[in-house]
PDB file of N, CA and C in Angstrom:
ATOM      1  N   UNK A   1       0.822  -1.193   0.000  1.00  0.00           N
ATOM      2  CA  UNK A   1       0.000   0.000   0.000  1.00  0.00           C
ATOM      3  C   UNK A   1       0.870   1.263   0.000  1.00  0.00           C
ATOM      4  N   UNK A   2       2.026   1.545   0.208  1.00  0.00           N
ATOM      5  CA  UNK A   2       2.867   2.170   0.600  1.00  0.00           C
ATOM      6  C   UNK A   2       3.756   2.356  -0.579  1.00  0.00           C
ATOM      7  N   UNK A   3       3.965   2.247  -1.045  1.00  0.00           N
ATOM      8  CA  UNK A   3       4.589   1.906  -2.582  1.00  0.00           C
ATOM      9  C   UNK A   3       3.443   2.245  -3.605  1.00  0.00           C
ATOM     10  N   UNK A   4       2.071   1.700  -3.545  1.00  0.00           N
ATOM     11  CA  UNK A   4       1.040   2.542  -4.423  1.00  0.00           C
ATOM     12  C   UNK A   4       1.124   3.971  -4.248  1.00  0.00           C
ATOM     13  N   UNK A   5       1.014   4.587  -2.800  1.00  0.00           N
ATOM     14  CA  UNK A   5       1.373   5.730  -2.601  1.00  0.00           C
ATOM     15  C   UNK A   5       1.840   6.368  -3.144  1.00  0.00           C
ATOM     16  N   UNK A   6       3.362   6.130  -3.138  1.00  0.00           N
ATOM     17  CA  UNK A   6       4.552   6.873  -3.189  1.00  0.00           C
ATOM     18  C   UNK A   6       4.305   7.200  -4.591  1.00  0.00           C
ATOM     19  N   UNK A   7       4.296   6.076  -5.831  1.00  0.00           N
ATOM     20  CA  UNK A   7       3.971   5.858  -6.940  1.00  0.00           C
ATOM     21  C   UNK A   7       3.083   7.216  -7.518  1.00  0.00           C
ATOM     22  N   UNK A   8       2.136   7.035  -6.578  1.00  0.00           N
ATOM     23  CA  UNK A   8       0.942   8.467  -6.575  1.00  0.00           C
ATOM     24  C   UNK A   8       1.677   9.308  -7.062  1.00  0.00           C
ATOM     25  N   UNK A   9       2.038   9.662  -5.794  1.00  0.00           N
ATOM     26  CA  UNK A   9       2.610  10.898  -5.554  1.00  0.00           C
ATOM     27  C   UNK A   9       3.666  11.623  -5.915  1.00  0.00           C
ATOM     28  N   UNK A  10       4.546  10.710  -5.973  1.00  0.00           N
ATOM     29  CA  UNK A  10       5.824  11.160  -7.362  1.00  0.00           C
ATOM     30  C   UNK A  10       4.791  11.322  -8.730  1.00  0.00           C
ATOM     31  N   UNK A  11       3.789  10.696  -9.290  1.00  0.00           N
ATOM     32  CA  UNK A  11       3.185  11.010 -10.889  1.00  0.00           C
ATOM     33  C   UNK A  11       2.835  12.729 -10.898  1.00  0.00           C
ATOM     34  N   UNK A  12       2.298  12.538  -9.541  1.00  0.00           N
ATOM     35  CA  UNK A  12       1.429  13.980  -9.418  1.00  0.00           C
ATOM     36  C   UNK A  12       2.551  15.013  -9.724  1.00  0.00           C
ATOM     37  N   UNK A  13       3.560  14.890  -8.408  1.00  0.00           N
ATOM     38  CA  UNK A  13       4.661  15.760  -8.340  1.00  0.00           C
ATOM     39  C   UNK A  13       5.086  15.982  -9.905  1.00  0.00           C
ATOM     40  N   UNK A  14       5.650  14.888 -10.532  1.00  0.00           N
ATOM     41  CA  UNK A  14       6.496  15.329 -11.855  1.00  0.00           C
ATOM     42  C   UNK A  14       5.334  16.124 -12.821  1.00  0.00           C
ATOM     43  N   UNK A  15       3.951  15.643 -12.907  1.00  0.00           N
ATOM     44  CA  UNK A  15       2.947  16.593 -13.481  1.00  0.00           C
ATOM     45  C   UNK A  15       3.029  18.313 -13.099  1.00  0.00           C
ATOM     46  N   UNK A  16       3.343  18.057 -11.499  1.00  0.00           N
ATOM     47  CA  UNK A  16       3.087  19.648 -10.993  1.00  0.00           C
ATOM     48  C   UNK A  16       4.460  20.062 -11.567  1.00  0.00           C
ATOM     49  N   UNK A  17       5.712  20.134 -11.455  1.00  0.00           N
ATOM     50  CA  UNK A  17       6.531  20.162 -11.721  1.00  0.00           C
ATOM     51  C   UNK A  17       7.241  20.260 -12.649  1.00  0.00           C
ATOM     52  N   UNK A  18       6.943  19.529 -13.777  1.00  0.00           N
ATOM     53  CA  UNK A  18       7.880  18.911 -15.183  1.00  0.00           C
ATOM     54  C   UNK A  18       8.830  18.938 -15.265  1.00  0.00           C
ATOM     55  N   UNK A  19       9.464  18.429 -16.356  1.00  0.00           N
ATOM     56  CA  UNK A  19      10.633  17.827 -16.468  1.00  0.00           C
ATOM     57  C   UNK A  19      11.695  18.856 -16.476  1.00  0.00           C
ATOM     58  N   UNK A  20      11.974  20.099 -17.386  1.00  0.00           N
ATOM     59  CA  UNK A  20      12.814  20.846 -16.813  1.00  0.00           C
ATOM     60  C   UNK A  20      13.587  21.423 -15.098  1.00  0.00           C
ATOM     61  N   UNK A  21      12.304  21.486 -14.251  1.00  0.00           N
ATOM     62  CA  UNK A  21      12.196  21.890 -13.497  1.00  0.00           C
ATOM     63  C   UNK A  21      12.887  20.483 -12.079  1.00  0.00           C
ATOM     64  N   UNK A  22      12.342  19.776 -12.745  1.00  0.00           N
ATOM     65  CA  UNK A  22      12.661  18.395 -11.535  1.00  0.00           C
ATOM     66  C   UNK A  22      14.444  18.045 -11.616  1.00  0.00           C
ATOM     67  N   UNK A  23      14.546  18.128 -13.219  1.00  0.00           N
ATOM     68  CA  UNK A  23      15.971  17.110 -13.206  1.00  0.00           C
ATOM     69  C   UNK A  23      17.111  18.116 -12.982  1.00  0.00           C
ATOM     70  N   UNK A  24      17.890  17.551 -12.883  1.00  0.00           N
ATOM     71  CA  UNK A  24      19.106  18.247 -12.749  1.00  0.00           C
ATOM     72  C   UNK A  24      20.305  18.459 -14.436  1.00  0.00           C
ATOM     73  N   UNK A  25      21.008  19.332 -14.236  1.00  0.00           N
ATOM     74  CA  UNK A  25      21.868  20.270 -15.245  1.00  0.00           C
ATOM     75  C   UNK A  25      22.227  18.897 -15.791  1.00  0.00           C
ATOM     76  N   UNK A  26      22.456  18.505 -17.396  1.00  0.00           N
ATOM     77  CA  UNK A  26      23.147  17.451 -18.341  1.00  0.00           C
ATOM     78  C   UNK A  26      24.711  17.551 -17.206  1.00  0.00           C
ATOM     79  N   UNK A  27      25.203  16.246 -17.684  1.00  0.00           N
ATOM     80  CA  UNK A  27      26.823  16.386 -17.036  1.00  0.00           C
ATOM     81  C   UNK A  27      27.658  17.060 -17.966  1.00  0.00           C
ATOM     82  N   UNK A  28      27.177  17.231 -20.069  1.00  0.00           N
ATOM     83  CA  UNK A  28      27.413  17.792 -20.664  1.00  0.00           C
ATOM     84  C   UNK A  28      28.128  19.257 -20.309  1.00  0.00           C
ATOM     85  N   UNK A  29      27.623  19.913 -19.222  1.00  0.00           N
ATOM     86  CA  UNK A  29      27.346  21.101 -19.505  1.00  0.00           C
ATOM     87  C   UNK A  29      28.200  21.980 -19.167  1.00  0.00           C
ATOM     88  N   UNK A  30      28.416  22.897 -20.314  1.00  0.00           N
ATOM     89  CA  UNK A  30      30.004  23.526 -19.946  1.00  0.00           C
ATOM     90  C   UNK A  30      30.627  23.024 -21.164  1.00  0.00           C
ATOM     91  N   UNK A  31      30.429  21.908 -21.946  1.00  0.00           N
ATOM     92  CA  UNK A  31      31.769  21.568 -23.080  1.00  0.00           C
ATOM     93  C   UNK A  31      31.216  22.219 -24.342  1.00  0.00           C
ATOM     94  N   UNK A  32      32.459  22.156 -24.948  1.00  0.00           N
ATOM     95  CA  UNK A  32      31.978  22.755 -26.258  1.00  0.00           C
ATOM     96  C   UNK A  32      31.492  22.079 -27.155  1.00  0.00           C
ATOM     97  N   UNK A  33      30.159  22.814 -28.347  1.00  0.00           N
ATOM     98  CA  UNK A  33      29.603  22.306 -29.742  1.00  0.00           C
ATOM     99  C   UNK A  33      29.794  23.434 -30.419  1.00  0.00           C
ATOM    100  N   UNK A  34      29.139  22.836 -31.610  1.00  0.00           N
ATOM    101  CA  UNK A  34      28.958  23.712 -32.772  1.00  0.00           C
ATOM    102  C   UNK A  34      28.916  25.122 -32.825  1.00  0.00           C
ATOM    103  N   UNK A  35      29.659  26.152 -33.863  1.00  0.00           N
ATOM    104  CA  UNK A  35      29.170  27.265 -33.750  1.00  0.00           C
ATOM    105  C   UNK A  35      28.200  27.711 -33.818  1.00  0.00           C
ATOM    106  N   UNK A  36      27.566  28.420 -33.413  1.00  0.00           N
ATOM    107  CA  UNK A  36      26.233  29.589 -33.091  1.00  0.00           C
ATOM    108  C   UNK A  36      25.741  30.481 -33.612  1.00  0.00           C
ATOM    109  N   UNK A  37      24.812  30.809 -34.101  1.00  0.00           N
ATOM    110  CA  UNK A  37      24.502  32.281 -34.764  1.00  0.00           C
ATOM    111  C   UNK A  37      24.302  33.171 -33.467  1.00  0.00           C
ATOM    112  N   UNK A  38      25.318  34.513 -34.032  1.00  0.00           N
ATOM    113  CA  UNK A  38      25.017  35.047 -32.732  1.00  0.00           C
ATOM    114  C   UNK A  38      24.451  37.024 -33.319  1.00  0.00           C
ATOM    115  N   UNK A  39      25.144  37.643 -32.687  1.00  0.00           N
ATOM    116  CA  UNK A  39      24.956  39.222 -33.151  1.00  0.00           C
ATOM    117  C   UNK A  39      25.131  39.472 -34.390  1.00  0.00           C
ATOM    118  N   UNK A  40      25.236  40.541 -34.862  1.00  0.00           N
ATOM    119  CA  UNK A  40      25.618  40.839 -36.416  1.00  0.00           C
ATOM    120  C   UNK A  40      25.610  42.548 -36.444  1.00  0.00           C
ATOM    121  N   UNK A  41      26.418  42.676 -37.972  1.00  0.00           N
ATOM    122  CA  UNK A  41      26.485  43.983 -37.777  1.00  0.00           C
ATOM    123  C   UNK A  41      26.516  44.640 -39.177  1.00  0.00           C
ATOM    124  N   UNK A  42      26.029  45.438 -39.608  1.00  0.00           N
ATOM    125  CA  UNK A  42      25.536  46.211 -40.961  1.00  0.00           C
ATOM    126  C   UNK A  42      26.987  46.884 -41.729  1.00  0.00           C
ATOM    127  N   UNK A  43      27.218  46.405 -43.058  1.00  0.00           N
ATOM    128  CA  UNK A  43      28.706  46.969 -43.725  1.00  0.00           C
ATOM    129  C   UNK A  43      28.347  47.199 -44.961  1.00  0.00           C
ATOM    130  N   UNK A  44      28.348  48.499 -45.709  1.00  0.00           N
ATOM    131  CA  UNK A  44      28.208  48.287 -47.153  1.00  0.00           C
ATOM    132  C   UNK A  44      27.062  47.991 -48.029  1.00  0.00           C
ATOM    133  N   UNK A  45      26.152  48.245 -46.795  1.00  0.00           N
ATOM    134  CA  UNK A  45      24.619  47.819 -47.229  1.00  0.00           C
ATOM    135  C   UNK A  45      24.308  45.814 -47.338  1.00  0.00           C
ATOM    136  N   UNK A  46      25.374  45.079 -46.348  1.00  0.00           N
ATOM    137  CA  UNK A  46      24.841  43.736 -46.388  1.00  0.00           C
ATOM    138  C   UNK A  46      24.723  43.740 -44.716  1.00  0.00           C
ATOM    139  N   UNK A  47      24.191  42.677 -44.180  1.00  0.00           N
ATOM    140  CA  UNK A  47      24.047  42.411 -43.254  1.00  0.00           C
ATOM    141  C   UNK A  47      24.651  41.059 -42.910  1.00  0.00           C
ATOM    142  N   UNK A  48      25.657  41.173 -41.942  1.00  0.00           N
ATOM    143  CA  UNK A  48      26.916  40.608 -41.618  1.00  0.00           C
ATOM    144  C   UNK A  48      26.374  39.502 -40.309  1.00  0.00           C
ATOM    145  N   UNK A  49      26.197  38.581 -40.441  1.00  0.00           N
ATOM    146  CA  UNK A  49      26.482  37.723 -38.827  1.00  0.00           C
ATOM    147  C   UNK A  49      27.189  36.775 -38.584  1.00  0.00           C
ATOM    148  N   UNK A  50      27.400  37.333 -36.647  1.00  0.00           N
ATOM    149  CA  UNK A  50      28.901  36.515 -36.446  1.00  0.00           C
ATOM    150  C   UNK A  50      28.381  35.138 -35.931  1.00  0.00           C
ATOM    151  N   UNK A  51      29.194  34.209 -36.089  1.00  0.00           N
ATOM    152  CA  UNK A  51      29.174  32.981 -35.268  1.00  0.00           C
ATOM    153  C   UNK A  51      30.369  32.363 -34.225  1.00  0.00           C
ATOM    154  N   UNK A  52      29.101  32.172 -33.357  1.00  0.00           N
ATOM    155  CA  UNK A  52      30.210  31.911 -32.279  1.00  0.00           C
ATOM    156  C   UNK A  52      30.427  31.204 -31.805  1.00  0.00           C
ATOM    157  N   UNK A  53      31.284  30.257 -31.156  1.00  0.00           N
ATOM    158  CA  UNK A  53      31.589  29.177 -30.048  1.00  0.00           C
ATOM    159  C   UNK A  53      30.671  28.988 -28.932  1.00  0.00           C
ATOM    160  N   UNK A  54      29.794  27.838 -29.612  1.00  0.00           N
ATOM    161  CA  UNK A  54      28.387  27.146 -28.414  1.00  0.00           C
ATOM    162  C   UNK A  54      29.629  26.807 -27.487  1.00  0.00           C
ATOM    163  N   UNK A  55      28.362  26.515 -26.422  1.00  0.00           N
ATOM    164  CA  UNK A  55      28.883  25.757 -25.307  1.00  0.00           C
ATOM    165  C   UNK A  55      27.437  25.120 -24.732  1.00  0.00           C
ATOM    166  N   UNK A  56      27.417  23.903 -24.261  1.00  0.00           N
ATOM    167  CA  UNK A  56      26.215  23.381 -23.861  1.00  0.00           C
ATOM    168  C   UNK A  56      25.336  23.968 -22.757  1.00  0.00           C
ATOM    169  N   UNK A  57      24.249  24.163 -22.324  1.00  0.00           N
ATOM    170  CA  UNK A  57      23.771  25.154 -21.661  1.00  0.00           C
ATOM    171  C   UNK A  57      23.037  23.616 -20.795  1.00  0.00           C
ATOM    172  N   UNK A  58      22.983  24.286 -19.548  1.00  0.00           N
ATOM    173  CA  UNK A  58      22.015  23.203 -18.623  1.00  0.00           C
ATOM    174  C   UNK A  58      20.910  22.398 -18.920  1.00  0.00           C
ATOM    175  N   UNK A  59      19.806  22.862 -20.158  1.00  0.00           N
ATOM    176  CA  UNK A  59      19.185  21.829 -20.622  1.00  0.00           C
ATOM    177  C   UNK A  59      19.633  21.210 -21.701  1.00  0.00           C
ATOM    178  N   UNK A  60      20.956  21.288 -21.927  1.00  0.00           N
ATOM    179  CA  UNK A  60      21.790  20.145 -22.682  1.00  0.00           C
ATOM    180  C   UNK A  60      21.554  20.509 -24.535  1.00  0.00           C
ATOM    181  N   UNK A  61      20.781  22.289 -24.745  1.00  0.00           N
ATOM    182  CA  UNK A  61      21.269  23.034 -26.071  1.00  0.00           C
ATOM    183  C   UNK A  61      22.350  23.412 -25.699  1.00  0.00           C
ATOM    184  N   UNK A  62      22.423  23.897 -27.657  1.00  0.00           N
ATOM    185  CA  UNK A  62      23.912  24.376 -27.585  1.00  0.00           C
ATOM    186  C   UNK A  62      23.727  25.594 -27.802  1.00  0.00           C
ATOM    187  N   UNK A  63      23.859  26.675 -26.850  1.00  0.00           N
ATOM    188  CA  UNK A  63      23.954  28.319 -27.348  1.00  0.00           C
ATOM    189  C   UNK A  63      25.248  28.548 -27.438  1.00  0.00           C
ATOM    190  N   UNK A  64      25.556  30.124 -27.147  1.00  0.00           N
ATOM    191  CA  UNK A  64      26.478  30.794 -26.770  1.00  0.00           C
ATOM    192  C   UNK A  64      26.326  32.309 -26.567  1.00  0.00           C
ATOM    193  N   UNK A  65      27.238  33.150 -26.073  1.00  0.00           N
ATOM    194  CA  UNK A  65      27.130  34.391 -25.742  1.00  0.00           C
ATOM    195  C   UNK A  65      28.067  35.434 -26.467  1.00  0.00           C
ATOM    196  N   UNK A  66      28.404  36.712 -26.362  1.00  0.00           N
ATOM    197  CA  UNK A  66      28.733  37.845 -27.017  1.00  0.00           C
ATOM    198  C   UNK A  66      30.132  37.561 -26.841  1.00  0.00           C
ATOM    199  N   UNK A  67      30.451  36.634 -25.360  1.00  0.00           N
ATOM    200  CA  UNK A  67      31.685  36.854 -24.911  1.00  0.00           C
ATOM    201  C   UNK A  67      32.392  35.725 -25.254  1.00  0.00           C
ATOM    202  N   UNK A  68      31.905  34.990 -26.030  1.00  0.00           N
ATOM    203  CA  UNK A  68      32.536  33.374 -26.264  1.00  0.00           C
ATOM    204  C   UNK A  68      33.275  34.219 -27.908  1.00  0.00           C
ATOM    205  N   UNK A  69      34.436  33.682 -28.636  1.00  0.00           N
ATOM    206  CA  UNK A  69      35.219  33.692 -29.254  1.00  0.00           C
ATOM    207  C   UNK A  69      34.550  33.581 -30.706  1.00  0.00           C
ATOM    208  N   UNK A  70      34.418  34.470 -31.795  1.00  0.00           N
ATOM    209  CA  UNK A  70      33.760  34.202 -33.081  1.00  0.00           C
ATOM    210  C   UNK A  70      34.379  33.151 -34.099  1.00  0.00           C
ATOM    211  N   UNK A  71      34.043  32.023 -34.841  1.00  0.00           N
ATOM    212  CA  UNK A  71      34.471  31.003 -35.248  1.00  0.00           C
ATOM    213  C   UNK A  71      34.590  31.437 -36.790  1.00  0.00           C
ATOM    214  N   UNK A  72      33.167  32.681 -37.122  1.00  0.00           N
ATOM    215  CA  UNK A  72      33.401  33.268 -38.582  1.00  0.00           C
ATOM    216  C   UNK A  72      32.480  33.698 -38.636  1.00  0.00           C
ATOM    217  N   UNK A  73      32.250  34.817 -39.838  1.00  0.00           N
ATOM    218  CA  UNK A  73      31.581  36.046 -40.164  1.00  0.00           C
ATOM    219  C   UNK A  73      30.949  35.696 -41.139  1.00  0.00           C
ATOM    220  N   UNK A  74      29.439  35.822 -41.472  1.00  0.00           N
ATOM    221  CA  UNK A  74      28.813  35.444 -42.805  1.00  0.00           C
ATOM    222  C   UNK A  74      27.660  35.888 -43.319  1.00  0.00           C
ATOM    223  N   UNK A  75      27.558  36.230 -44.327  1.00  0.00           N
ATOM    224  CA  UNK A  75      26.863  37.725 -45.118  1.00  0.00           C
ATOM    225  C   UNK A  75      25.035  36.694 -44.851  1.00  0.00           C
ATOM    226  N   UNK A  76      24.499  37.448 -44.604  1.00  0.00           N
ATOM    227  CA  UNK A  76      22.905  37.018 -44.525  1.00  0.00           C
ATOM    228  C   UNK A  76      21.761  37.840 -44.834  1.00  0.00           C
ATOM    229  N   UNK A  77      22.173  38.873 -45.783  1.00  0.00           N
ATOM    230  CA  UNK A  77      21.350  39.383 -46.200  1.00  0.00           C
ATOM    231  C   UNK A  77      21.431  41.095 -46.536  1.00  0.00           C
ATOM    232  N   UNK A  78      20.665  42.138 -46.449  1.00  0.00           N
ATOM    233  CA  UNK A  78      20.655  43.406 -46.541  1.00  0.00           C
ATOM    234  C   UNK A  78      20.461  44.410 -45.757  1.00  0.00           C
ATOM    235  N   UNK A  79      20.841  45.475 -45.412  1.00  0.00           N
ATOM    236  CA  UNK A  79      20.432  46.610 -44.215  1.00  0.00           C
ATOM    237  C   UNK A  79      20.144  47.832 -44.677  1.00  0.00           C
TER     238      UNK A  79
END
């Protein structure tokens, strides 16, 4: 009976809860992936964006930030 319980009550919990929220950070997290689309910047009338060095983020995507290292520059369009 005690074990039906528990059973319960953990279903409920992970419902109230979900899955982001319950589990804990990938062990991933912190290493590096793929480059990133990140900022960009207007030259000559094209529109320039940089890419940058992901790094795995706690739900185990790969982003990155302004301050991570650009991998390369690539024309995407007009300004």
């Amino acid at each position: 009976m005690t074990r039906a319980i528990t059973r319960v009550g953990d279903a409920m919990l992970a419902k109230l809860l979900g899955s982001e929220q319950a589990g804990a950070c990938v062990p991933e997290q912190g290493q590096a992936c793929t480059c990133v689309a990140s900022n960009g910047y207007c030259s000559g009338g094209s529109y320039f964006r940089y890419y940058r060095q992901g790094y795995i983020s706690c739900t185990g995507a790969c982003t990155t930030s302004t301050s991570r290292p650009i991998c390369y520059t690539k024309k995407v369009g007009v300004c």
